[in-house]
C-alpha atoms as a PDB file:
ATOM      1  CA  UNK A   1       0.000   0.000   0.000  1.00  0.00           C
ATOM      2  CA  UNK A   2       1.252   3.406  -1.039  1.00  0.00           C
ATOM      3  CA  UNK A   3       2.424   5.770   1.644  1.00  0.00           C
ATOM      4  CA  UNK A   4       0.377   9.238   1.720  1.00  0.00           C
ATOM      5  CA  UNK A   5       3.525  11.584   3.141  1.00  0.00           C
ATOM      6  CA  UNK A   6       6.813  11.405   1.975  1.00  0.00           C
ATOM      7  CA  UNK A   7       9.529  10.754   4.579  1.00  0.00           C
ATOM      8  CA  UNK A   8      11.945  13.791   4.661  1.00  0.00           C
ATOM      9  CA  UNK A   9      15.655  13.907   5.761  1.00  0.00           C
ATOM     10  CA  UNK A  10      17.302  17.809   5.430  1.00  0.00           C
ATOM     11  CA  UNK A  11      20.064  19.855   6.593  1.00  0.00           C
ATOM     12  CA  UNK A  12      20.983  23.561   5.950  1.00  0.00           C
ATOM     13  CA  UNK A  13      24.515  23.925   5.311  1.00  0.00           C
ATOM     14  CA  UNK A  14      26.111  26.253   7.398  1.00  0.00           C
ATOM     15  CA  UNK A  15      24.598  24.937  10.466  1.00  0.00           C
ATOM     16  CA  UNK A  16      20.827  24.233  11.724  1.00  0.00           C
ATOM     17  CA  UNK A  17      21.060  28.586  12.998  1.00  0.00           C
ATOM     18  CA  UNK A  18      21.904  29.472   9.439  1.00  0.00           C
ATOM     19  CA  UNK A  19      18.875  31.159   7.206  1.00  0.00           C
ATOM     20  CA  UNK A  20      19.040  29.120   3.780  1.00  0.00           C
ATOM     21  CA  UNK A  21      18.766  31.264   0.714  1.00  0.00           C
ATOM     22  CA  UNK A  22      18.451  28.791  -1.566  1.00  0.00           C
ATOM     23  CA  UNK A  23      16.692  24.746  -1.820  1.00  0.00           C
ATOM     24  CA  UNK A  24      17.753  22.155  -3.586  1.00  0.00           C
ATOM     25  CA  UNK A  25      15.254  19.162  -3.652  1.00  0.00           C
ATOM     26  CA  UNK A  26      17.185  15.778  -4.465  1.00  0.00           C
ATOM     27  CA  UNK A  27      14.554  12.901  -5.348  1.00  0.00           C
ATOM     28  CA  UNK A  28      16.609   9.308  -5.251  1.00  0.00           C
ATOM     29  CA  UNK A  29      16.238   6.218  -7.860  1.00  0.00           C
ATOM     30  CA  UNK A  30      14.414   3.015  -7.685  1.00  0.00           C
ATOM     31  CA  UNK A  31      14.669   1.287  -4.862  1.00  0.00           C
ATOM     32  CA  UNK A  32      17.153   3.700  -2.999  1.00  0.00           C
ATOM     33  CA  UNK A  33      15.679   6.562  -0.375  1.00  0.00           C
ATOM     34  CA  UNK A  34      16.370   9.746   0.812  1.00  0.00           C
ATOM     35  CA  UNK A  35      19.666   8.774   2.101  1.00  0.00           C
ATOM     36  CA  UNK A  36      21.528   7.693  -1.194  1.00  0.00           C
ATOM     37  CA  UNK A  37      22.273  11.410  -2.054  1.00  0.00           C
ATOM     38  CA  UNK A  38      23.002  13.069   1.149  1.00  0.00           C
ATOM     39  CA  UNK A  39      27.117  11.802   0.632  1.00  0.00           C
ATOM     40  CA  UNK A  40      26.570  13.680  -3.508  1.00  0.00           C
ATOM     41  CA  UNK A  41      25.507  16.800  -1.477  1.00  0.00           C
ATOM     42  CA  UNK A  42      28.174  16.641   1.098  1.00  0.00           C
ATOM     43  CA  UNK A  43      30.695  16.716  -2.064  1.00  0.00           C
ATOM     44  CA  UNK A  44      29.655  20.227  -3.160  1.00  0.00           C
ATOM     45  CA  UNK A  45      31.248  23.150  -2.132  1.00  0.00           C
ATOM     46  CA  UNK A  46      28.149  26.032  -2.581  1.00  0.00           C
ATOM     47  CA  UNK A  47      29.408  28.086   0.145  1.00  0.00           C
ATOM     48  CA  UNK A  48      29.949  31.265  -2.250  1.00  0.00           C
ATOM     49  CA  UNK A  49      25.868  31.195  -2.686  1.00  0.00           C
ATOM     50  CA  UNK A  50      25.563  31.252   1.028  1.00  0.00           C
ATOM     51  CA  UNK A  51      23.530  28.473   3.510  1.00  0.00           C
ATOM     52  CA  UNK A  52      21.405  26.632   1.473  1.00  0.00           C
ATOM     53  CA  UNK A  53      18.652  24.060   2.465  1.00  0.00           C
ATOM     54  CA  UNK A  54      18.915  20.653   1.084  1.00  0.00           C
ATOM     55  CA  UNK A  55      16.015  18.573   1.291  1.00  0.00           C
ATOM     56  CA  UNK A  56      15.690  14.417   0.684  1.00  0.00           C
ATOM     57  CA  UNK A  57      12.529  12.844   0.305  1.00  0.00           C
ATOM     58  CA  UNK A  58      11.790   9.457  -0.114  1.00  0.00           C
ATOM     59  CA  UNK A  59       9.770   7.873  -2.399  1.00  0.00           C
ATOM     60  CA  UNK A  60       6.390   6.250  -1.422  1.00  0.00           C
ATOM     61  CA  UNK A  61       6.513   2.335  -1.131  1.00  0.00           C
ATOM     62  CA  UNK A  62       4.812   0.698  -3.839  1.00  0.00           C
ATOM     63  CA  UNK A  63       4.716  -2.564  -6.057  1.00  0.00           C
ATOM     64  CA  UNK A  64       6.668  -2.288  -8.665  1.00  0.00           C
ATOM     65  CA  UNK A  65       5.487  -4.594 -11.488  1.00  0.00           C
ATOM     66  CA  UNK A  66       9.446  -4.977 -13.510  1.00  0.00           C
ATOM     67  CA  UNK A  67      11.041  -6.068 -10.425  1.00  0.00           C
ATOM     68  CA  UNK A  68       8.387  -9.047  -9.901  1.00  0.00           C
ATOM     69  CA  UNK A  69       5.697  -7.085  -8.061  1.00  0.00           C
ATOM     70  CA  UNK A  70       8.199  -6.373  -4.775  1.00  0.00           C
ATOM     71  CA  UNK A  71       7.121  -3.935  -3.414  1.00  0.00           C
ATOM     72  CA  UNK A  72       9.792  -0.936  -2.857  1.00  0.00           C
ATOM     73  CA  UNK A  73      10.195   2.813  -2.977  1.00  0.00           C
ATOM     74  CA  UNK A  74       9.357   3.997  -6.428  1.00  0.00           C
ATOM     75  CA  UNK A  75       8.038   7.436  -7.470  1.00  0.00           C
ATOM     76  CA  UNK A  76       5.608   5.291  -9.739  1.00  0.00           C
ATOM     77  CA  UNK A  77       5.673   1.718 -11.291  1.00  0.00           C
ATOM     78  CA  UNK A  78       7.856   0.784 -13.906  1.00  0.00           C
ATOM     79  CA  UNK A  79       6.104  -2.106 -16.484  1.00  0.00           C
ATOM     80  CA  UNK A  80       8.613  -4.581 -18.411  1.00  0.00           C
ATOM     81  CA  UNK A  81       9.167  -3.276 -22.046  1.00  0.00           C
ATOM     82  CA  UNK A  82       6.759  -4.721 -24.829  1.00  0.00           C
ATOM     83  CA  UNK A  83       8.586  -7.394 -26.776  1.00  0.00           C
ATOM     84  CA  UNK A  84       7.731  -5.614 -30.178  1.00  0.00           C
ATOM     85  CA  UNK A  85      10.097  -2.483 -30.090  1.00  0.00           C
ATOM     86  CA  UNK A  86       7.760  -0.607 -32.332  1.00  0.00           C
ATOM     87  CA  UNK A  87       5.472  -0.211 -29.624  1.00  0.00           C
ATOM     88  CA  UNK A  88       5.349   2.819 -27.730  1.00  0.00           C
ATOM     89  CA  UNK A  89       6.533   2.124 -23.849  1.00  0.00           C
ATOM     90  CA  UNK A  90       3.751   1.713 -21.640  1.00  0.00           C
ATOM     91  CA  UNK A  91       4.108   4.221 -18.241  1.00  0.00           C
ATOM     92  CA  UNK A  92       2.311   4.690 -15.166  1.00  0.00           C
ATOM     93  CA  UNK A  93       0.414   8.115 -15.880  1.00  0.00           C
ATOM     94  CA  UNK A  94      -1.541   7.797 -12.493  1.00  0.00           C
ATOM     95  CA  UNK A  95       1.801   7.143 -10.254  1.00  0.00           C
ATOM     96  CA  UNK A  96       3.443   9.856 -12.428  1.00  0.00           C
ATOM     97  CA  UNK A  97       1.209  12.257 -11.935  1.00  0.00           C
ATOM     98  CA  UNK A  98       0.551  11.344  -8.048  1.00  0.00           C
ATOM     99  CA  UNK A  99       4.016  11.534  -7.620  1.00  0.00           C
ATOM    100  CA  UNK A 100       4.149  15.380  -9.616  1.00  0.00           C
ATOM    101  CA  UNK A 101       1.914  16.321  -7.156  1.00  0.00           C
ATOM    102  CA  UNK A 102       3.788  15.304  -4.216  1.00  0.00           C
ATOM    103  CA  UNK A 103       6.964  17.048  -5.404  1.00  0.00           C
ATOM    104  CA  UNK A 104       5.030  19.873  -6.419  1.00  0.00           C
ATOM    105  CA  UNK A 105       4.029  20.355  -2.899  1.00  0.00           C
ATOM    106  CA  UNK A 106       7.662  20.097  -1.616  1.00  0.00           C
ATOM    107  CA  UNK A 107       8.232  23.014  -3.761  1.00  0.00           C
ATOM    108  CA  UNK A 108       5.428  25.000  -2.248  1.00  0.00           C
ATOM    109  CA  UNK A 109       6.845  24.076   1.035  1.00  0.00           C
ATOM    110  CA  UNK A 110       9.979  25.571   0.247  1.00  0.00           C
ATOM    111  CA  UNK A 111       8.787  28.887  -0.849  1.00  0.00           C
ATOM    112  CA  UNK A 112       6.387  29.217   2.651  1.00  0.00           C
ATOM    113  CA  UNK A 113       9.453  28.624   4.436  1.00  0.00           C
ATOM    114  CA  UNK A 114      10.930  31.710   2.771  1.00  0.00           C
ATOM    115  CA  UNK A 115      12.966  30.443  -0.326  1.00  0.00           C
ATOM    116  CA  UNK A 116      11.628  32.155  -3.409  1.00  0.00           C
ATOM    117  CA  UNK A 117      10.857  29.679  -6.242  1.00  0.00           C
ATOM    118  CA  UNK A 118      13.498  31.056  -8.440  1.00  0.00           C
ATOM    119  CA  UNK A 119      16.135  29.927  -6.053  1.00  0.00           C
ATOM    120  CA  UNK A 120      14.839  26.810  -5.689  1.00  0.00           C
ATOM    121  CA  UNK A 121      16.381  23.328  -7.976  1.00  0.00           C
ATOM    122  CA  UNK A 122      15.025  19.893  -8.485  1.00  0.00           C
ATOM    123  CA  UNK A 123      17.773  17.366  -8.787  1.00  0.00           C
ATOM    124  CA  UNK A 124      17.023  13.818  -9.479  1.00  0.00           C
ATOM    125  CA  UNK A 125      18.818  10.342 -10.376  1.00  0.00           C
ATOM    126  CA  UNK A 126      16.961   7.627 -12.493  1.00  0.00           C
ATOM    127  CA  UNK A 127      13.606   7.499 -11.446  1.00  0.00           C
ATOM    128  CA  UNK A 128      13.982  11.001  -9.633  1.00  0.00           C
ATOM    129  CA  UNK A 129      15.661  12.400 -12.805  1.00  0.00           C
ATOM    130  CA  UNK A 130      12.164  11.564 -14.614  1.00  0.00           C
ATOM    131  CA  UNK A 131       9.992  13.311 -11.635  1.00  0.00           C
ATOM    132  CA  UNK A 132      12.505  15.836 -12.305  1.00  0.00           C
ATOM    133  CA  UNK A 133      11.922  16.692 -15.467  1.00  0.00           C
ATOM    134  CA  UNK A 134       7.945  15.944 -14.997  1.00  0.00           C
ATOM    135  CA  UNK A 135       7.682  18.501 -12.615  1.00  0.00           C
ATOM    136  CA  UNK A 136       9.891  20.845 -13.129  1.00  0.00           C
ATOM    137  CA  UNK A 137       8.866  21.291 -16.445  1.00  0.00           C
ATOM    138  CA  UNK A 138       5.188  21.870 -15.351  1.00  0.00           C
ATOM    139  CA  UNK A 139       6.000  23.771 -12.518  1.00  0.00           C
ATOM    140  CA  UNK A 140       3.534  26.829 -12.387  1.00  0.00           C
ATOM    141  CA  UNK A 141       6.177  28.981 -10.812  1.00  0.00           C
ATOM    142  CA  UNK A 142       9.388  29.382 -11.991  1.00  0.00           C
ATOM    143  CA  UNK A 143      12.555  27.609 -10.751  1.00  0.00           C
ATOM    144  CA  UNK A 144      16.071  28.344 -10.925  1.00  0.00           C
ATOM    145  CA  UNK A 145      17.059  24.719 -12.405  1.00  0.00           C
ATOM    146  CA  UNK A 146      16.854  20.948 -13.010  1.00  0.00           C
ATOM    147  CA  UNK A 147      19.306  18.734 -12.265  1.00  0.00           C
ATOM    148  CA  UNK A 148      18.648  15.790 -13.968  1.00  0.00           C
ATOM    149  CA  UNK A 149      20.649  12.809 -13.962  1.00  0.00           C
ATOM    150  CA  UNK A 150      20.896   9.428 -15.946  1.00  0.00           C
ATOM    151  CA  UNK A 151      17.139   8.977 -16.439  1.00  0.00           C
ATOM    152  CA  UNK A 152      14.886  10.252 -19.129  1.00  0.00           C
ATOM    153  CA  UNK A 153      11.617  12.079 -20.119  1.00  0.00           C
ATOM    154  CA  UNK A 154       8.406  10.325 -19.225  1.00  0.00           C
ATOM    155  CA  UNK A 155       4.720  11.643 -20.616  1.00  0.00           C
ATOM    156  CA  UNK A 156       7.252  13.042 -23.408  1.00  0.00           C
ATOM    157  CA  UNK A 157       3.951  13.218 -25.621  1.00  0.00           C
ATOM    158  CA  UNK A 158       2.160  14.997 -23.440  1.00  0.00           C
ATOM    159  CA  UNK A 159       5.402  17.688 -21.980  1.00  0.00           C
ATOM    160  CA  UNK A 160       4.822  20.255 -25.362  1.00  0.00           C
ATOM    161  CA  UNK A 161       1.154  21.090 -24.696  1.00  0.00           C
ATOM    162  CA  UNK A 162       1.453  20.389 -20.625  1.00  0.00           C
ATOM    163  CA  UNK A 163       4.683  22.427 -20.052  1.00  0.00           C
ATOM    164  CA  UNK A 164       3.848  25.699 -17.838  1.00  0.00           C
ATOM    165  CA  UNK A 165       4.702  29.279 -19.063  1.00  0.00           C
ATOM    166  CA  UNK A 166       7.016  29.647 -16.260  1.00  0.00           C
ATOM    167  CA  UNK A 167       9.387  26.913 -17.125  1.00  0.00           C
ATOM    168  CA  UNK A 168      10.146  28.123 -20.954  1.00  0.00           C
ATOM    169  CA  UNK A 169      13.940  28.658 -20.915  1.00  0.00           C
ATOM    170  CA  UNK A 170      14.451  27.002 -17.677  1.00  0.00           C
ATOM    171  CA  UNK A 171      18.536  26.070 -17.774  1.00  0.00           C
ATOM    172  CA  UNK A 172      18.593  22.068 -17.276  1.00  0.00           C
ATOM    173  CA  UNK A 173      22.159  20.306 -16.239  1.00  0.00           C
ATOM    174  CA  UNK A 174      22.433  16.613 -17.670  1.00  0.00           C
ATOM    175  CA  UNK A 175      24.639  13.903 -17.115  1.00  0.00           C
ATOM    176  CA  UNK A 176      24.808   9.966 -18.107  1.00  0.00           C
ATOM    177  CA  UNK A 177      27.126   7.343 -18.230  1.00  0.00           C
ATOM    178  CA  UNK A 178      28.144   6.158 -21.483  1.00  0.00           C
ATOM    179  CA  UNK A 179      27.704   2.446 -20.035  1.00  0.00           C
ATOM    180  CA  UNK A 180      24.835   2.470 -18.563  1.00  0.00           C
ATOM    181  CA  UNK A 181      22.841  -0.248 -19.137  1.00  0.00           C
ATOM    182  CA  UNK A 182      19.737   0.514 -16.615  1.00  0.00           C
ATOM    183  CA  UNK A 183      18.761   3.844 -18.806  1.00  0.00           C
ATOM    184  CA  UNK A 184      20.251   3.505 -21.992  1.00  0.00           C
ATOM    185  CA  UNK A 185      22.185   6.388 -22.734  1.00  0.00           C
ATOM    186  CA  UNK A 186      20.011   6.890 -25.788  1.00  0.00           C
ATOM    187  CA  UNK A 187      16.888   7.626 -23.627  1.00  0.00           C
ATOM    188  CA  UNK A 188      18.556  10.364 -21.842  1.00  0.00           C
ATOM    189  CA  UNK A 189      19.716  11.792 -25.301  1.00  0.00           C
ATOM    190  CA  UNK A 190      16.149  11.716 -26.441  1.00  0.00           C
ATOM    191  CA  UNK A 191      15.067  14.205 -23.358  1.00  0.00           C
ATOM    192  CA  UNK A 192      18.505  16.238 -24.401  1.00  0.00           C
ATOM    193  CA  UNK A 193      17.015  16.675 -27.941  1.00  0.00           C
ATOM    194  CA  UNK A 194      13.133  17.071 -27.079  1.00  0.00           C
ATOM    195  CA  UNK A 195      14.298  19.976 -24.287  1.00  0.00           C
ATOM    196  CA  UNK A 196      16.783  21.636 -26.749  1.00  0.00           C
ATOM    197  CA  UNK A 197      13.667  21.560 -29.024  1.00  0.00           C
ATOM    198  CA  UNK A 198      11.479  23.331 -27.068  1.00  0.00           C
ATOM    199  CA  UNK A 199      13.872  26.487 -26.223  1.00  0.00           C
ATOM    200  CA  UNK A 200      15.729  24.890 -23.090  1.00  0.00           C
ATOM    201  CA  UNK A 201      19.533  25.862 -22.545  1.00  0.00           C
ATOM    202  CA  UNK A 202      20.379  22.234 -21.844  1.00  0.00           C
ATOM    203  CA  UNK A 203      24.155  21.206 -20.559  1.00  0.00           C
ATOM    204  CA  UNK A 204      24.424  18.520 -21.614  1.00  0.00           C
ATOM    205  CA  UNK A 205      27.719  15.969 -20.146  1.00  0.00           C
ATOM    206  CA  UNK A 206      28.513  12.157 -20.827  1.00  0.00           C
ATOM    207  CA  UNK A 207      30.663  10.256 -18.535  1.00  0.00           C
ATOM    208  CA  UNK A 208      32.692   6.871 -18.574  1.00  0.00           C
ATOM    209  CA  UNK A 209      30.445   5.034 -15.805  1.00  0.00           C
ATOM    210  CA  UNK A 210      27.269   3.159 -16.246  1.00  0.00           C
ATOM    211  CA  UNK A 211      23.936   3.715 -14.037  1.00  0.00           C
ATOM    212  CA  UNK A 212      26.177   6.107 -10.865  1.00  0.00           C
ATOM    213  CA  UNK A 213      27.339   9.016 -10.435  1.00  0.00           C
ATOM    214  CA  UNK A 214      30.579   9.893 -10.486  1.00  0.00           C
ATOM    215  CA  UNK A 215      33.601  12.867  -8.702  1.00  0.00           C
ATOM    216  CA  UNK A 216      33.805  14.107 -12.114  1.00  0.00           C
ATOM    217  CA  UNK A 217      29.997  14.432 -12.496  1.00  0.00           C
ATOM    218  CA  UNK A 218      29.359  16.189  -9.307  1.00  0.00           C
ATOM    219  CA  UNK A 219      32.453  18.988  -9.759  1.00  0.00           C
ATOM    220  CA  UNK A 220      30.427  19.336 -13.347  1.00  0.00           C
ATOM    221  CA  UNK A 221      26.784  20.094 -10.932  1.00  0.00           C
ATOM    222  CA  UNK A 222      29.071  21.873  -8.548  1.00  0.00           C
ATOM    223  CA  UNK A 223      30.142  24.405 -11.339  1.00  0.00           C
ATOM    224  CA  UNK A 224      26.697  24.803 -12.678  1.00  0.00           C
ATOM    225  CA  UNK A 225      24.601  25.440  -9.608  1.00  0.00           C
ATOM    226  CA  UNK A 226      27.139  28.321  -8.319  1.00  0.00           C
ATOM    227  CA  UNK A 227      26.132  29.756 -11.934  1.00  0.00           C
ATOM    228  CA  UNK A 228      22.387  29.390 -11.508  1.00  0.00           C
ATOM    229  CA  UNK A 229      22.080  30.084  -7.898  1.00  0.00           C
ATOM    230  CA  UNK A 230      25.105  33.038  -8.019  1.00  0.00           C
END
């Protein structure tokens, strides 16, 4: 059964006194939780941007129909592909959307606790990269950046028409490995192309890893959210 609240873990980085002045909200992969990023964010050095608030939510437990029917933290099920390739991928709309809503809300948080919107990023890996990009992109108020990371674009059909006015030319950092074998590195490509498409200043990076993340990754995210949150 699917958990109503998300589970939060967060710190503010210059101490639990300091006044953040900017959020980043990191939303884990398959299977992992709100933990498996907190050692990523402990690698960045952000301190010219001031305290910021770094938040870690974990994703509902749920079935998850690929993996057997176990049931695990997911943002929303995943289904086995079809064995025709021709076939369009079939994706979870309802747990997508549930789960848009739920990060939407974490945004809204954010901004009552003082953080504007535009100083606020969405980072994601796998599964949190595609939440990422679902959200962000539909935000109705205007962020400073996604972070997404070695995942893809879900509802892609739908993301022209659905995308809000506030998120045209929202700057989006991406990375994948070139070996990874989870997300192909072709489906992150394809959410490269559709966002440069649509107007978005997309950086894009490749790395010699498979489904991770790796030092040289995270000094590339370092660099880029000092320029979007300077």
């Amino acid at each position: 059964m699917q958990d109503t609240e998300l589970e939060l873990l967060e710190g503010v980085s210059g101490g639990p006194d300091a006044v953040p002045v900017a959020s980043v909200i990191v939303l884990h992969g398959l299977g992992a939780d709100g933990n498996d990023f907190v050692p990523v964010a402990q690698m960045l050095d952000l301190s010219a941007i001031g305290p910021l608030r770094f938040v870690f939510p974990s994703a509902p437990v749920r079935p998850v129909t690929i993996n057997g029917g176990y049931a695990m933290r997911a943002w929303y099920d995943i289904f086995p592909p079809s064995a025709d390739p021709a076939l369009p991928r079939v994706e979870d709309e309802a747990g997508l959307r549930a789960s848009q809503q739920q990060v939407q809300a974490l945004i809204a948080r954010e901004v009552a606790r003082g953080v504007s919107a535009e100083r606020i990023v969405l980072m994601g890996f796998s599964q949190g990269c595609a939440m990422t990009l679902l959200t962000g992109l539909r935000s109705p108020v205007r962020l400073a950046g996604l972070v997404a990371l070695s995942g893809y674009l879900p509802l892609a059909d739908t993301m022209p028409a659905e995308r809000s006015e506030a998120s045209y030319g929202l700057p989006v950092f991406m990375g994948h490995g070139r070996e990874d074998d989870i997300v192909v590195p072709a489906r992150g490509e394809a959410a490269r192309d559709a966002l440069l498409a649509l107007g978005h200043p997309v950086e894009w990076h490749d790395y010699s890893m498979g489904h991770s993340v790796s030092p040289e990754e995270v000094a590339d995210i370092n660099r880029w959210l000092l320029s979007v949150l300077a």
